[in-house]
N, C-alpha and C. Protein backbone atom coordinates (compact mmCIF):
# COMPACT_ATOMS: atom_id res chain seq x y z
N UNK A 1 -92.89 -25.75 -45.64
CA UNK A 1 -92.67 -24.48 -46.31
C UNK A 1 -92.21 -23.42 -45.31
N UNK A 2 -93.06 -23.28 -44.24
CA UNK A 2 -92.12 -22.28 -43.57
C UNK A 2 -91.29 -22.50 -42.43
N UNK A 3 -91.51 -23.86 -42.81
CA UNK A 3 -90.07 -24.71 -41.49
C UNK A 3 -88.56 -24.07 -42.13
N UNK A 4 -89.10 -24.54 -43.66
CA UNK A 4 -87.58 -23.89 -44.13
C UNK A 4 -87.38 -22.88 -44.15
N UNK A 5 -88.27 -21.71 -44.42
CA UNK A 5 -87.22 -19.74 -43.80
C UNK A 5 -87.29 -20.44 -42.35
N UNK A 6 -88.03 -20.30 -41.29
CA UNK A 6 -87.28 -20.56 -40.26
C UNK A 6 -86.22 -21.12 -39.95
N UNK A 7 -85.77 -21.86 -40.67
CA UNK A 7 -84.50 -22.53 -40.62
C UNK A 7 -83.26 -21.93 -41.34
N UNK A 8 -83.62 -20.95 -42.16
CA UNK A 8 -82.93 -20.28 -42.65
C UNK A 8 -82.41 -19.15 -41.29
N UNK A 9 -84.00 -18.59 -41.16
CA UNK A 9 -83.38 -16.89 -40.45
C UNK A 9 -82.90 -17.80 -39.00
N UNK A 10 -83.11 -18.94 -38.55
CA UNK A 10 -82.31 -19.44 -37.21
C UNK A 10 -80.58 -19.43 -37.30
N UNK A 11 -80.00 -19.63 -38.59
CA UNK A 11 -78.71 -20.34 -39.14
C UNK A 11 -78.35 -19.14 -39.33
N UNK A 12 -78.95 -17.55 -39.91
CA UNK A 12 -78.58 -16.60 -40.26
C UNK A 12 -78.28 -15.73 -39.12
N UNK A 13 -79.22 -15.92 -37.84
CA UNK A 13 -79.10 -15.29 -36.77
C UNK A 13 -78.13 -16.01 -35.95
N UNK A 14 -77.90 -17.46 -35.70
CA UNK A 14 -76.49 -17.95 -35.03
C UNK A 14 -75.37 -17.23 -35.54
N UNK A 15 -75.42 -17.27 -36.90
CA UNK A 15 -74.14 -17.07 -38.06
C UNK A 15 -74.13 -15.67 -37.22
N UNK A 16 -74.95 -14.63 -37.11
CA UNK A 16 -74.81 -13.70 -36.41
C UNK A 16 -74.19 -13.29 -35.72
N UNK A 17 -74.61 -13.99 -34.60
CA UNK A 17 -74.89 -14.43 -33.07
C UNK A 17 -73.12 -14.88 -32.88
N UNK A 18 -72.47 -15.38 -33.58
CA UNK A 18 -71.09 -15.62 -34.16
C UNK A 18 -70.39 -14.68 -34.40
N UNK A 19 -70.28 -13.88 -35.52
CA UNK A 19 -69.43 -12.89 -36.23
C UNK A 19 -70.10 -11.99 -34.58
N UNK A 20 -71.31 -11.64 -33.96
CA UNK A 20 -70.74 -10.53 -32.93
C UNK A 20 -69.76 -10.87 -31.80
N UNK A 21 -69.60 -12.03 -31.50
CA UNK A 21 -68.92 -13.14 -30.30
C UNK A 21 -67.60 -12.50 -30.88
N UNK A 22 -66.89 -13.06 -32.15
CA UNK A 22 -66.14 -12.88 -32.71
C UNK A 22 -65.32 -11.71 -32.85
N UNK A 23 -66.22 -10.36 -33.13
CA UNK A 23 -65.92 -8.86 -33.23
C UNK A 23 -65.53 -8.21 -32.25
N UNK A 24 -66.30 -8.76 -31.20
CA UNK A 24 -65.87 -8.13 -29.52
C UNK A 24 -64.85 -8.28 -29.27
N UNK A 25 -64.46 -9.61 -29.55
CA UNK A 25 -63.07 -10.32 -29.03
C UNK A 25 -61.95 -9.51 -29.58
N UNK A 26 -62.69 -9.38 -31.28
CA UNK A 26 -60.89 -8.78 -31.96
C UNK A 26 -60.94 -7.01 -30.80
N UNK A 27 -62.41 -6.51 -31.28
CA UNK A 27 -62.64 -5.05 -31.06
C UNK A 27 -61.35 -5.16 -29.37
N UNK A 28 -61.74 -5.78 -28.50
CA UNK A 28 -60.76 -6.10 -27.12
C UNK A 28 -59.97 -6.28 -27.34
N UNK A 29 -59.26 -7.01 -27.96
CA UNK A 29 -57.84 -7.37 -28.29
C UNK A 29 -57.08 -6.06 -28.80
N UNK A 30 -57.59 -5.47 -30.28
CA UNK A 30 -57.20 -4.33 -30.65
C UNK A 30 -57.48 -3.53 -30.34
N UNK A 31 -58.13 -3.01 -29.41
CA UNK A 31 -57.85 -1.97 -28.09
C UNK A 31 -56.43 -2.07 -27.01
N UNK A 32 -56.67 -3.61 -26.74
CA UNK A 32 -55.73 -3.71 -26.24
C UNK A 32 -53.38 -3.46 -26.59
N UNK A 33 -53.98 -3.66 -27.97
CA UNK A 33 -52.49 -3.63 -28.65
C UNK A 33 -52.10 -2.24 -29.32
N UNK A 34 -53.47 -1.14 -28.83
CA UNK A 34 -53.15 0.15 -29.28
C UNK A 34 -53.54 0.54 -30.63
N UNK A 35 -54.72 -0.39 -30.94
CA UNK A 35 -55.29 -0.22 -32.61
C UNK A 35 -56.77 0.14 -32.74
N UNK A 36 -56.75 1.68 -31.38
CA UNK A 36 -58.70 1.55 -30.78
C UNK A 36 -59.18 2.08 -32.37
N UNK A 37 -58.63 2.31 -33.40
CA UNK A 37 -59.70 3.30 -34.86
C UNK A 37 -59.99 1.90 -35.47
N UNK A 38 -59.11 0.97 -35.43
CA UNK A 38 -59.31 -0.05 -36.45
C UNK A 38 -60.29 -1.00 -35.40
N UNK A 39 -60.22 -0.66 -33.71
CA UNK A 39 -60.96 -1.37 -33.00
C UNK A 39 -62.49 -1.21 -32.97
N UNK A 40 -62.36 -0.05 -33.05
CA UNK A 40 -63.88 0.99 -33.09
C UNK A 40 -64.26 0.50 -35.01
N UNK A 41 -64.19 0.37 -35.58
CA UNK A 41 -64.58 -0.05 -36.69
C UNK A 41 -65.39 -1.16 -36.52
N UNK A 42 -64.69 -2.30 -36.33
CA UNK A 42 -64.87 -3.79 -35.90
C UNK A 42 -66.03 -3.47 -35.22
N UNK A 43 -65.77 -2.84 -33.82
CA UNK A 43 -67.16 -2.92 -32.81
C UNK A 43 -68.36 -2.20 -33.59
N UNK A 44 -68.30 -1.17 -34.70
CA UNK A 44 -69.06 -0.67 -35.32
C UNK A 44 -70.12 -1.61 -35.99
N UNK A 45 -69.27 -2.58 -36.92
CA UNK A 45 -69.67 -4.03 -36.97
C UNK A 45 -70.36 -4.73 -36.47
N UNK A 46 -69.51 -4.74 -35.33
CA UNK A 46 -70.84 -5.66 -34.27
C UNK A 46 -71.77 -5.23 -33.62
N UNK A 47 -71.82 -3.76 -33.71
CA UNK A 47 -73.29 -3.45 -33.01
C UNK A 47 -74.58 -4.10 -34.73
N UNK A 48 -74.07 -3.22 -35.95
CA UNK A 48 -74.78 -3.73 -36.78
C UNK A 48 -75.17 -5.07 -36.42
N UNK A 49 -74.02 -5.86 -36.42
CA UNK A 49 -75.15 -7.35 -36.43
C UNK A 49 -75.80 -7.59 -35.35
N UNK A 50 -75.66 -7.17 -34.50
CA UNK A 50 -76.57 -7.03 -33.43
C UNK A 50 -78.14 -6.61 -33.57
N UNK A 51 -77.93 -5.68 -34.10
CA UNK A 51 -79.45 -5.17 -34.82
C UNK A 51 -80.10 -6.09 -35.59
N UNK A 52 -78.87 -6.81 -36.77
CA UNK A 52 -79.90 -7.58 -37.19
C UNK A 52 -80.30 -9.28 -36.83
N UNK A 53 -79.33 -9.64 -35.63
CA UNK A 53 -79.70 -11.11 -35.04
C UNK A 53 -81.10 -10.80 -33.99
N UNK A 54 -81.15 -9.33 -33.57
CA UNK A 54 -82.82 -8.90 -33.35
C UNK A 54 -83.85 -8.69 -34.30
N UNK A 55 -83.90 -8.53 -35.47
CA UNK A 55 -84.40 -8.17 -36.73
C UNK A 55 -84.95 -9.78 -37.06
N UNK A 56 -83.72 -10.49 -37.08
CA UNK A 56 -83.82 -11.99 -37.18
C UNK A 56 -84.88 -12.71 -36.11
N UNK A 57 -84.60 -12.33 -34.73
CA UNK A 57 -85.48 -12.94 -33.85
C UNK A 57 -87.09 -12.50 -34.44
N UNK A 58 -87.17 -11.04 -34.69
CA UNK A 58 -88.93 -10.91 -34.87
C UNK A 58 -89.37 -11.58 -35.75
N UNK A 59 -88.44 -11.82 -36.72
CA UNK A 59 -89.34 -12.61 -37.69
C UNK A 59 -89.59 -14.12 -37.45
N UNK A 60 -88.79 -14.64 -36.80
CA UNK A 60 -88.51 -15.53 -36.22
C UNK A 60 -89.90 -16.36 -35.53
N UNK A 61 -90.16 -15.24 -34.43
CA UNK A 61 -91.18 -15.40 -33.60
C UNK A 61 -92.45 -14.86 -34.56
N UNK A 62 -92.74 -14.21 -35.13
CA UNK A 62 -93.57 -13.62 -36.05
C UNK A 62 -93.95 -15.28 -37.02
N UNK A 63 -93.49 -16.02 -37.40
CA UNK A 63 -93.69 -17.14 -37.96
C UNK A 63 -93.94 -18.39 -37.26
N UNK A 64 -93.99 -18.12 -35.68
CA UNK A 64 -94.04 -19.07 -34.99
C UNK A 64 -92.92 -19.85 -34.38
N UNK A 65 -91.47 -19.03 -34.92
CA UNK A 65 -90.37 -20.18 -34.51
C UNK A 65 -89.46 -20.36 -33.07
N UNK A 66 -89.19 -21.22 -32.74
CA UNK A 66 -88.25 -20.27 -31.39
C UNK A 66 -87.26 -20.18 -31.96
N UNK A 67 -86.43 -18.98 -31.29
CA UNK A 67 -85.18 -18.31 -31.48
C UNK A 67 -84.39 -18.62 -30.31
N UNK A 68 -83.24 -19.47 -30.99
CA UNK A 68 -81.90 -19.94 -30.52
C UNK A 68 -81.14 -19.18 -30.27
N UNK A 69 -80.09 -18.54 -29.13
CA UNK A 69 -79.31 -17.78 -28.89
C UNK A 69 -77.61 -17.81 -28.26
N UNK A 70 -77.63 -19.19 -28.78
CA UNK A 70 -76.46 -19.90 -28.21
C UNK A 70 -75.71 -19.92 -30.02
N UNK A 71 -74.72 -19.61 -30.22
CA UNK A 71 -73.83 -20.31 -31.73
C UNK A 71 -73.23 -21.06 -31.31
N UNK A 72 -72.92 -22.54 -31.86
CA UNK A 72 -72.23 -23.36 -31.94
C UNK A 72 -70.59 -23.17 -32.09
N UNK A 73 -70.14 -22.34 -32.72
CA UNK A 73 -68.93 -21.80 -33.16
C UNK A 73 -67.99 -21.31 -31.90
N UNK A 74 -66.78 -21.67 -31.50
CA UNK A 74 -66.04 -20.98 -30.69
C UNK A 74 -65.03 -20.05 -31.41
N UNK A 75 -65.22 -19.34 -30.66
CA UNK A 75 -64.28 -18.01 -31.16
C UNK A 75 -62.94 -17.74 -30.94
N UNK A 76 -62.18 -17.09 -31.97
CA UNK A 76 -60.91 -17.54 -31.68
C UNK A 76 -60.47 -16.21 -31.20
N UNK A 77 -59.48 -16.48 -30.39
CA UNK A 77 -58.67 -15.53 -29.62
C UNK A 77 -57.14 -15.41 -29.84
N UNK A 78 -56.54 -14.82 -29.54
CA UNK A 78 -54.97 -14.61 -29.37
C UNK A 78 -54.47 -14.14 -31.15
N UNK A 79 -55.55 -14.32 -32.02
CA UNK A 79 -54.68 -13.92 -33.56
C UNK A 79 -54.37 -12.80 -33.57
N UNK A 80 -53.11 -12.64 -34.43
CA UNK A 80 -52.24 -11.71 -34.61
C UNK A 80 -52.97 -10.59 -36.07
N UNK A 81 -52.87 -9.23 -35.62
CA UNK A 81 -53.84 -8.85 -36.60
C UNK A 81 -54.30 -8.95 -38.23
N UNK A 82 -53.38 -9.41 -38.70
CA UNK A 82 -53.74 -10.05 -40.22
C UNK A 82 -54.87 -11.37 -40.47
N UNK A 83 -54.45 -12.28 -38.94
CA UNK A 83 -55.29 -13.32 -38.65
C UNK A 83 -56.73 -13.06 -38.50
N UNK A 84 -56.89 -11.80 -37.68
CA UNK A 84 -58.30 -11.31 -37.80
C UNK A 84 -59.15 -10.58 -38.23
N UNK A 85 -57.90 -9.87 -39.38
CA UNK A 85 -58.66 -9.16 -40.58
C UNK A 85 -59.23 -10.90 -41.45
N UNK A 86 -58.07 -11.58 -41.56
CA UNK A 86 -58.94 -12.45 -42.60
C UNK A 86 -60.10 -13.70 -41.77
N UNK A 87 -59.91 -13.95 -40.43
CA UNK A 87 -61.31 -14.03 -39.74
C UNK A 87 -62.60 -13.55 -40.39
N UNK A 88 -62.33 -12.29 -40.12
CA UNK A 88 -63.61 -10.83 -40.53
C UNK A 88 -64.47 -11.29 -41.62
N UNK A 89 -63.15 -11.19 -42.32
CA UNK A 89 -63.64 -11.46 -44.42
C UNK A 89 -64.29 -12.79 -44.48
N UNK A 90 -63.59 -13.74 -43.72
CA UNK A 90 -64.24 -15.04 -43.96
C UNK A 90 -65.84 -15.06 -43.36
N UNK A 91 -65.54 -14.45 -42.44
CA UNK A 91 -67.49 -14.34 -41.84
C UNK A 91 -68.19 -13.40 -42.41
N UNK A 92 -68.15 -12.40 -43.25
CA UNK A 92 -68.61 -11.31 -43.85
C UNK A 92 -68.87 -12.32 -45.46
N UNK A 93 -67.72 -13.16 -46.07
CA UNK A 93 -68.05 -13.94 -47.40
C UNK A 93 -69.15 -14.77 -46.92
N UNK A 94 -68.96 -15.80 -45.92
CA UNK A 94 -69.81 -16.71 -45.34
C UNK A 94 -71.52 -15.86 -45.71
N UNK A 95 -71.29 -14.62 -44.83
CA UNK A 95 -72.75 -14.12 -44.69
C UNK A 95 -73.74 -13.95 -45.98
N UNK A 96 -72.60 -13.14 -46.81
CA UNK A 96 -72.91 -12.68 -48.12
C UNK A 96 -73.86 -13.97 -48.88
N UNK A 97 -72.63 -14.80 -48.73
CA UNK A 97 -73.30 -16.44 -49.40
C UNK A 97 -74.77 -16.75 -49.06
N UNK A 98 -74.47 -17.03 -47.69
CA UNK A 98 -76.35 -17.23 -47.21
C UNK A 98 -77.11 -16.76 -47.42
N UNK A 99 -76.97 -14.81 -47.24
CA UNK A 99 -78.02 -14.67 -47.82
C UNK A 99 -78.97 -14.23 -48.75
N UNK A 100 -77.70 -14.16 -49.84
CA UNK A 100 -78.44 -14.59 -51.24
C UNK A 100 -78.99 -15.93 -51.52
N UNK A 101 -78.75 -16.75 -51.20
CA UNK A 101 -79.09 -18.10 -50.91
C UNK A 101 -80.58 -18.08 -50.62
N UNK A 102 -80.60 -17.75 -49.13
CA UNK A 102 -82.00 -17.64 -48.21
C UNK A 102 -82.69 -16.65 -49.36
N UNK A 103 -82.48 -15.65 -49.63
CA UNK A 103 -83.38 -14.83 -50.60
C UNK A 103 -83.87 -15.34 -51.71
N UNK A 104 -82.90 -16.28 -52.09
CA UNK A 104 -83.65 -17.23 -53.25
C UNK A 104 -84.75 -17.84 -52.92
N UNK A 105 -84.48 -18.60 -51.87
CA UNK A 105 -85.10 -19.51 -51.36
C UNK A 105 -86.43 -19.35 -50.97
N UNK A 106 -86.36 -17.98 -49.73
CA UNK A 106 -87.26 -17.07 -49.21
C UNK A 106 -88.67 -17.19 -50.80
N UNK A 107 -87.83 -16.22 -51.95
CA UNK A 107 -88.58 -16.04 -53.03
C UNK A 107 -89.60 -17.03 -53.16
N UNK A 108 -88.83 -18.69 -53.30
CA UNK A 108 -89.52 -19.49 -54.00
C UNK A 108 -90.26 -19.66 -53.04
N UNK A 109 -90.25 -19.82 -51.99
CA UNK A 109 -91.33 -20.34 -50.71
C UNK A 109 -92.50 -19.02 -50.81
N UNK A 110 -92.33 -18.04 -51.11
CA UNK A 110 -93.30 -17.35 -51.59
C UNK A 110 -93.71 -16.32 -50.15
N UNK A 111 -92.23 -16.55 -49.84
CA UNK A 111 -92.25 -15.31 -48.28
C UNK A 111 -91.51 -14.09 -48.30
N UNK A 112 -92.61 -13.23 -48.87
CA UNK A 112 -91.54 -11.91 -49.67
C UNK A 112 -91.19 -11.13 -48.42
N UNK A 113 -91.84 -10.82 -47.10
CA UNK A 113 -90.91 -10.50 -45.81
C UNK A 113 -89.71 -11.16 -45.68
N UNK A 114 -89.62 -12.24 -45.70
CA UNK A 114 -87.88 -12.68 -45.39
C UNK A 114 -87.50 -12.90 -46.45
N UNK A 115 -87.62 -12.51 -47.63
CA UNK A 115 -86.99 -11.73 -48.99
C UNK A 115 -86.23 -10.94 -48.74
N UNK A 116 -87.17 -9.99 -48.62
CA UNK A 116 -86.65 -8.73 -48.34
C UNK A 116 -85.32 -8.51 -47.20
N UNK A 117 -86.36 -8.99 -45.84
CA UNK A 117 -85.14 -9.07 -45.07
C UNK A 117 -83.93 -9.57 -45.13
N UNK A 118 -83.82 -10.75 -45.58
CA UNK A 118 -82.48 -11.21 -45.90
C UNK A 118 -81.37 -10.30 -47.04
N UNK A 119 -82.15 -9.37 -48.26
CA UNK A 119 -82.05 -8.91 -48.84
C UNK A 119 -81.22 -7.26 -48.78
N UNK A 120 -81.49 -6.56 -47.57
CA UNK A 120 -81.56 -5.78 -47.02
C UNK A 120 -80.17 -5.88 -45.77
N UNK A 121 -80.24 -7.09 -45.33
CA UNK A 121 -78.99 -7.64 -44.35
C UNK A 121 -77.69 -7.81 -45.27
N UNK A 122 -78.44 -8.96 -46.63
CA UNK A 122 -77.29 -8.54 -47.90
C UNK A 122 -76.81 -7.33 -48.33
N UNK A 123 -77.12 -6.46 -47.88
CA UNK A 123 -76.56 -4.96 -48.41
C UNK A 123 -75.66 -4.41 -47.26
N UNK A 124 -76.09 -4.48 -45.99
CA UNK A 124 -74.97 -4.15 -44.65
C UNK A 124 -74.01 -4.79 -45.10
N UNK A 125 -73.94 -6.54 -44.92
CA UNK A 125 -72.97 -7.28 -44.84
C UNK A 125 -72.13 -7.08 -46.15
N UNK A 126 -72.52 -6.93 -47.31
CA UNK A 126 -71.42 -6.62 -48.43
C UNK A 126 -70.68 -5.29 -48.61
N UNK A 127 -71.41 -4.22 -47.33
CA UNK A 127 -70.58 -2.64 -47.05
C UNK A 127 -69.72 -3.20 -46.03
N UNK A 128 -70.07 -4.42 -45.26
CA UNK A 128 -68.94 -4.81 -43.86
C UNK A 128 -67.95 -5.46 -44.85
N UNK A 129 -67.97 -6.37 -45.52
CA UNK A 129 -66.92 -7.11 -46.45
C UNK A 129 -66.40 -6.15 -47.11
N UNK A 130 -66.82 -5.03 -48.02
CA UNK A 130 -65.80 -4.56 -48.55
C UNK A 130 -65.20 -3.23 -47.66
N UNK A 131 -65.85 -2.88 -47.01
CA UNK A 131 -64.97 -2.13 -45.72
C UNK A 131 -63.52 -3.44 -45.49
N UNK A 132 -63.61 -4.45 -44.86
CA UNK A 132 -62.83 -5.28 -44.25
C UNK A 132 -61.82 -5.81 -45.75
N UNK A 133 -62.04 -6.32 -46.07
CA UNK A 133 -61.05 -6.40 -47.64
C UNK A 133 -60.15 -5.42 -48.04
N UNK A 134 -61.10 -4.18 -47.66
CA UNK A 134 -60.36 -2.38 -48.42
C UNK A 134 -59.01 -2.55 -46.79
N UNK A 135 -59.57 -2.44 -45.85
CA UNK A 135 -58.87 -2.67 -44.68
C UNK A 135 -57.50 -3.72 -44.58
N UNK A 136 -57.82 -4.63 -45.08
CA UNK A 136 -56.89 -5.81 -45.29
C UNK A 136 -56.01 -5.97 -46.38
N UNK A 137 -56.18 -5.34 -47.52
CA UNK A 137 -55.72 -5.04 -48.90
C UNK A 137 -54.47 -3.19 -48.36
N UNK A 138 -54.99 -2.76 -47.72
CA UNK A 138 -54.42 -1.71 -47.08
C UNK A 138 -52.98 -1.95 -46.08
N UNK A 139 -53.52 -2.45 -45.47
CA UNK A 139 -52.65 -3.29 -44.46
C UNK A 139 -51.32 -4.40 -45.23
N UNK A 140 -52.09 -5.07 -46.26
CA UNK A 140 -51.49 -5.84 -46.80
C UNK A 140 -50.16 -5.11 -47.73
N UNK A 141 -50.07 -3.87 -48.28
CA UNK A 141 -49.56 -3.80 -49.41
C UNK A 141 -48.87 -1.86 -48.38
N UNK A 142 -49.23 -1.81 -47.29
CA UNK A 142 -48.46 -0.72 -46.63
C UNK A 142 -48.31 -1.39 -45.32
N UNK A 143 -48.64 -2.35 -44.48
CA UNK A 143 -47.95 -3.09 -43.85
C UNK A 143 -47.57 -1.86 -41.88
N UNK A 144 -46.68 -1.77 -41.96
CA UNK A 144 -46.59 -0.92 -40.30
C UNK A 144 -46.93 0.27 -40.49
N UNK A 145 -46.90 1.15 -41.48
CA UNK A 145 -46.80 2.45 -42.12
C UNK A 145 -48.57 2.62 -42.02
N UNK A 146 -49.46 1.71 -42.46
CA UNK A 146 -50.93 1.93 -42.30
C UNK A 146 -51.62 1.67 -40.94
N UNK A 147 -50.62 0.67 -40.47
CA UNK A 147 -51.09 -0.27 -39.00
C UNK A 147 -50.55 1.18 -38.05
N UNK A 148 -50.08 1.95 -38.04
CA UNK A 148 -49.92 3.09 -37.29
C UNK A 148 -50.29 4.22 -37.54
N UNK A 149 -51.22 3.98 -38.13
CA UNK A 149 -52.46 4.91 -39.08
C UNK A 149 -53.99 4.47 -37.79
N UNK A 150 -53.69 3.17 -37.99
CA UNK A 150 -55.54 3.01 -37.21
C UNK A 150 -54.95 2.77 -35.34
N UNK A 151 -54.05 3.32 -35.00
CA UNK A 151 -53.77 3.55 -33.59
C UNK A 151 -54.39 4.48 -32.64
N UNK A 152 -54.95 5.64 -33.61
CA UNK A 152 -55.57 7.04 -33.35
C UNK A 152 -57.24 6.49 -32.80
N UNK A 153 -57.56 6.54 -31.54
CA UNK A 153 -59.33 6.67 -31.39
C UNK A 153 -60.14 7.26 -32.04
């Protein structure tokens, strides 16, 4: 019973532990190509999950579990910025998924702390997805005209 939230908030905090690996990289990159507003967003991002792959560890240890700090996932580099708006979205849908999932789950195991918590992470991560969508849907349908919009720090 509580092997499984631990196994949950471990997978939720890699998944983490991931999308911040991930964010830095674009946040660097699009600094680098002269896109620091749309860069500073991203890194905005990743401090959030940062907060909560620590949020993740207490409970973690609070249940007895060890906390893993390595993600399996390598991160991709060199995409061209449409590539890493839809990166973003894909790890922001990913998140969303889990952790309504884990909150179910959480429920039935009858562990209303990592209910909640997962619950609560579900609410950041679906303001980061539709930030990143609104961003990408923007981009998508004004194209250089918006992309020289998020150039400004």
């Amino acid at each position: 019973m509580i092997q499984t939230v631990i196994d949950l908030l471990t997978e939720a905090r890699l998944m983490e532990l991931e999308a911040i690996d991930q964010y830095m990289i674009h946040h660097d990159e699009l600094e680098n190509k002269d896109l620091g507003k749309l860069g500073s967003q991203i890194k905005e991002i990743a401090v959030a999950k940062r907060k909560h792959a620590e949020k993740l560890a207490e409970r973690i240890l609070f249940l007895n579990g060890e906390v893993i700090s390595k993600p399996d996932a390598i991160s991709k580099k060199g995409q061209k910025v449409p590539e890493m708006l839809a990166t973003d979205v894909a790890l922001e849908r990913k998140a969303v998924k889990i952790y309504n999932e884990a909150a179910a789950i959480c429920g039935s195991e009858k562990d209303p702390e990592s209910k909640d918590l997962f619950e609560k992470l579900l609410r950041d991560e679906e303001g980061h997805l539709h930030l990143l969508e609104n961003i990408t849907a923007h981009a998508d349908k004004l194209s250089a005209a918006y992309m020289a919009t998020l150039g400004d720090k």
